[in-house]
Protein backbone atom coordinates (compact mmCIF):
# COMPACT_ATOMS: atom_id res chain seq x y z
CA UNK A 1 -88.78 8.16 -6.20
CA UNK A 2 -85.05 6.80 -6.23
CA UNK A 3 -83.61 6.85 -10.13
CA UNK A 4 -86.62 8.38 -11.53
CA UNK A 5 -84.69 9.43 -14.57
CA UNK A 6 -81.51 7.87 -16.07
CA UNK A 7 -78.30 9.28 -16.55
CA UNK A 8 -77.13 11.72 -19.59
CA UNK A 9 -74.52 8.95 -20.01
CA UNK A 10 -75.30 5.33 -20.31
CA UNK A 11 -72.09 4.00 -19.36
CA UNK A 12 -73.04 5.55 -15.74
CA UNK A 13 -76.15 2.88 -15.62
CA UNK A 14 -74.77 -0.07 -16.64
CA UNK A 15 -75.44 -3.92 -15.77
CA UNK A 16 -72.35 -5.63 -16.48
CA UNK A 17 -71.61 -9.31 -16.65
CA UNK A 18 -68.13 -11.11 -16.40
CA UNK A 19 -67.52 -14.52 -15.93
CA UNK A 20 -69.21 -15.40 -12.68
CA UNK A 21 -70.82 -12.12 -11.37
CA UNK A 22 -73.44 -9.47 -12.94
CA UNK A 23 -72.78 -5.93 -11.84
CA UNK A 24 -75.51 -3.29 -11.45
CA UNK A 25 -76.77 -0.24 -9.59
CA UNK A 26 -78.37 -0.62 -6.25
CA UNK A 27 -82.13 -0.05 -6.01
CA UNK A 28 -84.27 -0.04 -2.35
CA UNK A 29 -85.60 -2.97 -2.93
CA UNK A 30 -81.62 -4.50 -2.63
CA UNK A 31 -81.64 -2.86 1.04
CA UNK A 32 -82.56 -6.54 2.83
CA UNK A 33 -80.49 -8.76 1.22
CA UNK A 34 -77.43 -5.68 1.48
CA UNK A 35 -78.00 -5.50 5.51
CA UNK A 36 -77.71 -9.60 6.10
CA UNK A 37 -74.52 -9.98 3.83
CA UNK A 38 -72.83 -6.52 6.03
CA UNK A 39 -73.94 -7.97 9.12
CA UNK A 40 -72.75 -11.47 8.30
CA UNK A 41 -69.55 -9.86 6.66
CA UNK A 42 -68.92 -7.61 9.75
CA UNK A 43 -65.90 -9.58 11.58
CA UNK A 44 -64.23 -10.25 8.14
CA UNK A 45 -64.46 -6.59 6.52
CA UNK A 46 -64.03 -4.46 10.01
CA UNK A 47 -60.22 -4.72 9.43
CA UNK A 48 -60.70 -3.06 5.89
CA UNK A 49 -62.94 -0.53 6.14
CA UNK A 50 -63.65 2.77 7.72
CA UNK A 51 -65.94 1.95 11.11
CA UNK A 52 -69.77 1.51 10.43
CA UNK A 53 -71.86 3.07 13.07
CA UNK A 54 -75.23 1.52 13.43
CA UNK A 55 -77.33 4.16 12.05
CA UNK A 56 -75.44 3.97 8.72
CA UNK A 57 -76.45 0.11 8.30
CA UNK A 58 -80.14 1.94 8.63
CA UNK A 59 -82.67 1.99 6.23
CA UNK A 60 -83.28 5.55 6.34
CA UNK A 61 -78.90 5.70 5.40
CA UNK A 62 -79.14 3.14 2.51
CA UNK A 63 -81.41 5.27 0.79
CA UNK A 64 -79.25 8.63 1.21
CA UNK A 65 -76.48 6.66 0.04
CA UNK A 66 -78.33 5.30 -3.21
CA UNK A 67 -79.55 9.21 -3.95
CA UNK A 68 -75.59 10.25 -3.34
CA UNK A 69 -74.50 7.23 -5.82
CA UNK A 70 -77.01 8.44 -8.39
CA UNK A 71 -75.77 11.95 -7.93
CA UNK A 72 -72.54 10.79 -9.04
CA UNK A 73 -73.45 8.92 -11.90
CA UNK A 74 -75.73 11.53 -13.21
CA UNK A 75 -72.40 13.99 -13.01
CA UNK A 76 -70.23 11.57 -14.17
CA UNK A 77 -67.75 11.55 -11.19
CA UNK A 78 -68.67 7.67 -9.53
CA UNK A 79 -70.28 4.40 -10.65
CA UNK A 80 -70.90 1.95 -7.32
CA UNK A 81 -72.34 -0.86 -8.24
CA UNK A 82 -73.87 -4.10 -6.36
CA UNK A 83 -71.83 -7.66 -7.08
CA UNK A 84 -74.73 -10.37 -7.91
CA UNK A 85 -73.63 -14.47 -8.37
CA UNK A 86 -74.76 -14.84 -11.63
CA UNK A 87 -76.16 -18.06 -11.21
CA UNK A 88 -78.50 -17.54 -8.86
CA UNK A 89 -78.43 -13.72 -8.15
CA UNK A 90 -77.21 -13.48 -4.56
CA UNK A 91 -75.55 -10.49 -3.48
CA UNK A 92 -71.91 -11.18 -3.50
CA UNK A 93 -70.50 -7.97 -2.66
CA UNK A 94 -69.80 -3.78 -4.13
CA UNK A 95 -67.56 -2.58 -6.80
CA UNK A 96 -67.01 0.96 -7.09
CA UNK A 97 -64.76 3.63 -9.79
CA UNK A 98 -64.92 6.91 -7.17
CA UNK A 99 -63.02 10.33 -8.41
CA UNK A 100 -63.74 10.20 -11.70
CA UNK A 101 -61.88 12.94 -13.90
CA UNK A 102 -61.48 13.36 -17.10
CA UNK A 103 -59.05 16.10 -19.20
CA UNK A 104 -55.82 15.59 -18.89
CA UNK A 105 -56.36 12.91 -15.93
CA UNK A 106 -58.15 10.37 -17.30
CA UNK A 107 -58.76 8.54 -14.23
CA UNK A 108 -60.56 6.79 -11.75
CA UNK A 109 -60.15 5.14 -8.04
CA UNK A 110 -61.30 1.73 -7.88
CA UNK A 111 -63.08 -0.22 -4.91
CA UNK A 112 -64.39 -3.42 -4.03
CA UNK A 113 -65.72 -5.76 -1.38
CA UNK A 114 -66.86 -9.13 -1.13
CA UNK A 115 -68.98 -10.96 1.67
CA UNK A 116 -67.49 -13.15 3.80
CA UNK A 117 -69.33 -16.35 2.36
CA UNK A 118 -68.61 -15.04 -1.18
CA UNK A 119 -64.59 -14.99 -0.67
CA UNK A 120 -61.88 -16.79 -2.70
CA UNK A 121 -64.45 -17.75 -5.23
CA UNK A 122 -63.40 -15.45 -8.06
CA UNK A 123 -66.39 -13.38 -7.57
CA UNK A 124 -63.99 -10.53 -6.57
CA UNK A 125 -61.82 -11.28 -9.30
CA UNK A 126 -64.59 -10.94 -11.75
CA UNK A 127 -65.57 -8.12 -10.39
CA UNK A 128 -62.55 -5.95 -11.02
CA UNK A 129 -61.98 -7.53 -14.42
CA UNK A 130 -66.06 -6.34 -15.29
CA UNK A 131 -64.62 -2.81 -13.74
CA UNK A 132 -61.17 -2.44 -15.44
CA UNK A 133 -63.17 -3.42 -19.13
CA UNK A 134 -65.63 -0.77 -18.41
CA UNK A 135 -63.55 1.75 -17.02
CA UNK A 136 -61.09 1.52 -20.34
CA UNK A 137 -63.77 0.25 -22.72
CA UNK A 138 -66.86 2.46 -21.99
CA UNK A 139 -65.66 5.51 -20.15
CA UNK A 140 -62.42 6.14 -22.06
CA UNK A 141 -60.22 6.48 -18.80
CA UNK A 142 -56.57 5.68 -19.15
CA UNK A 143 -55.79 5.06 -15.71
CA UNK A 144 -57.37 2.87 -12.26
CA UNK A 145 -55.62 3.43 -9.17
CA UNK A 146 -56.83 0.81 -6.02
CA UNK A 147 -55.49 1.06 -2.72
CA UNK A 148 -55.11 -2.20 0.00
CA UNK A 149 -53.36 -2.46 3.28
CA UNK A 150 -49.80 -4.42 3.31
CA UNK A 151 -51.97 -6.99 5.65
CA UNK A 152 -54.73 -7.46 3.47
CA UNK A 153 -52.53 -10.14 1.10
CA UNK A 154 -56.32 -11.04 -0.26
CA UNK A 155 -56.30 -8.02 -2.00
CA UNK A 156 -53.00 -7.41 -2.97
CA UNK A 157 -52.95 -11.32 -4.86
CA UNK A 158 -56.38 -9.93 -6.79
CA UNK A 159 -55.07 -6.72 -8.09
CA UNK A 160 -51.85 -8.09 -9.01
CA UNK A 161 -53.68 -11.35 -10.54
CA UNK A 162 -55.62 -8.45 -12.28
CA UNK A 163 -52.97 -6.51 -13.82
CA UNK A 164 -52.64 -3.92 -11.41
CA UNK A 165 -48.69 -2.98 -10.02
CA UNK A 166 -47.91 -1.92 -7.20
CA UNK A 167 -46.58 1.57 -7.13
CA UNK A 168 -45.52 2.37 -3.61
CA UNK A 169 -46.77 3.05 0.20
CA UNK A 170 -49.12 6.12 1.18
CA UNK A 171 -48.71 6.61 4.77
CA UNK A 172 -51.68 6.85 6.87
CA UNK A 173 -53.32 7.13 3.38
CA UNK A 174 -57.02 6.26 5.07
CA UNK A 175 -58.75 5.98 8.04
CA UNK A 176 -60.08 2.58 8.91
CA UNK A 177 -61.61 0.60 11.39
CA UNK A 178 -61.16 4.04 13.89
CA UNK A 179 -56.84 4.48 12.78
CA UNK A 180 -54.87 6.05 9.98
CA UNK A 181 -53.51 3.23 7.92
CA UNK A 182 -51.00 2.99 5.35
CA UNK A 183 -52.29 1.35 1.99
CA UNK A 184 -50.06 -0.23 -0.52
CA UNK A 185 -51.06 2.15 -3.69
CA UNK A 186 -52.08 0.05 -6.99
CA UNK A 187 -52.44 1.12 -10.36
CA UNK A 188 -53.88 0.00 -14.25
CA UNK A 189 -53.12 1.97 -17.45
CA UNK A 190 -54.70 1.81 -20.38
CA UNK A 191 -51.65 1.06 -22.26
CA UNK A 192 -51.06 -1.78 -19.31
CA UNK A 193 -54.82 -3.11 -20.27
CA UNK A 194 -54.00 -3.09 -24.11
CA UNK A 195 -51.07 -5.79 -23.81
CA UNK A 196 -53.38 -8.41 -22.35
CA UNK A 197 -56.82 -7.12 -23.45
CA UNK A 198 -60.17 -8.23 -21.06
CA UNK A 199 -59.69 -11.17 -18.77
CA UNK A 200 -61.51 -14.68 -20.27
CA UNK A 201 -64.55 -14.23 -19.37
């Protein structure tokens, strides 16, 4: 049985709400509504993301990927989280904090999508500002690092519009849609997050 017991940690199981969007863990019974917005979303996210074969859209790979997700959470290394509209509860999209470490780090990698009919709504916006609160507020990091590609001007407009500044170019930094890419490197400190504080919700 998927998430038969919770995490040590709270802050790894959380449902967050900001603004327009709620924010919680997947569960299998989010697996139908998850395959029509990825197949709807396929032409508008290919260009972002690494290549999806078909078996990974597969039942059978949803559910390995929700035991994986819990993993993390239960270790305290990753939080992925589905993007609901609050108003209704559609699935908007994913928002993830990958590479957690604490000591002297303090950090995380943030990552987010949104469905093609969900875009330039603020429902991505929302989501990073639910992320960056949590991240700072609940989890004590001190530091959010996001990654786009200089194409994707989408992205780059949210993370700045979110805080984030842009701190240089990783060359062939991941591999997406079948090529190495370089990604525009983003980051958030905590410090950065103190001078202006949550976005209005």
């Amino acid at each position: 049985m998927l998430f038969a017991t919770e995490p040590p940690n709270p802050a790894f199981n959380p449902v967050l709400v900001h603004d327009s969007v709620m924010l919680r863990r997947g569960t299998i019974t989010d697996y139908p509504a998850w395959l029509a917005l990825r197949e709807e979303s396929r032409a508008h996210l290919t260009a972002w993301e690494e290549s999806w074969t078909t078996e990974q859209a597969t039942l059978s790979a949803f559910k390995r990927r929700l035991r994986t997700y819990e993993r993390d959470a239960r270790r305290g290394g990753g939080l992925s989280l589905l993007v609901f509209r609050l108003k209704d509860n559609a699935l908007a999209g994913g928002a993830t904090l990958t590479n957690i470490r604490y000591g002297a780090s303090r950090s995380g990698i943030l990552g987010y999508w949104i469905g093609a009919p969900y875009t330039r709504r603020g429902y991505g916006a929302a989501a990073v500002a639910a992320m960056k609160i949590h991240a700072f507020e609940r989890l004590g990091l001190n530091r959010l690092v996001a990654a786009c590609q200089p194409e994707n001007i989408a992205s780059q407009k949210l993370l700045e519009g979110s805080g984030f500044a842009r701190e240089g170019l990783a060359r062939d930094y991941l591999k997406i849609n079948g090529g190495w890419r370089d990604h525009f490197i983003y980051a958030l400190t905590a410090a950065d997050y103190g001078k202006t504080g949550p976005s209005p919700s």
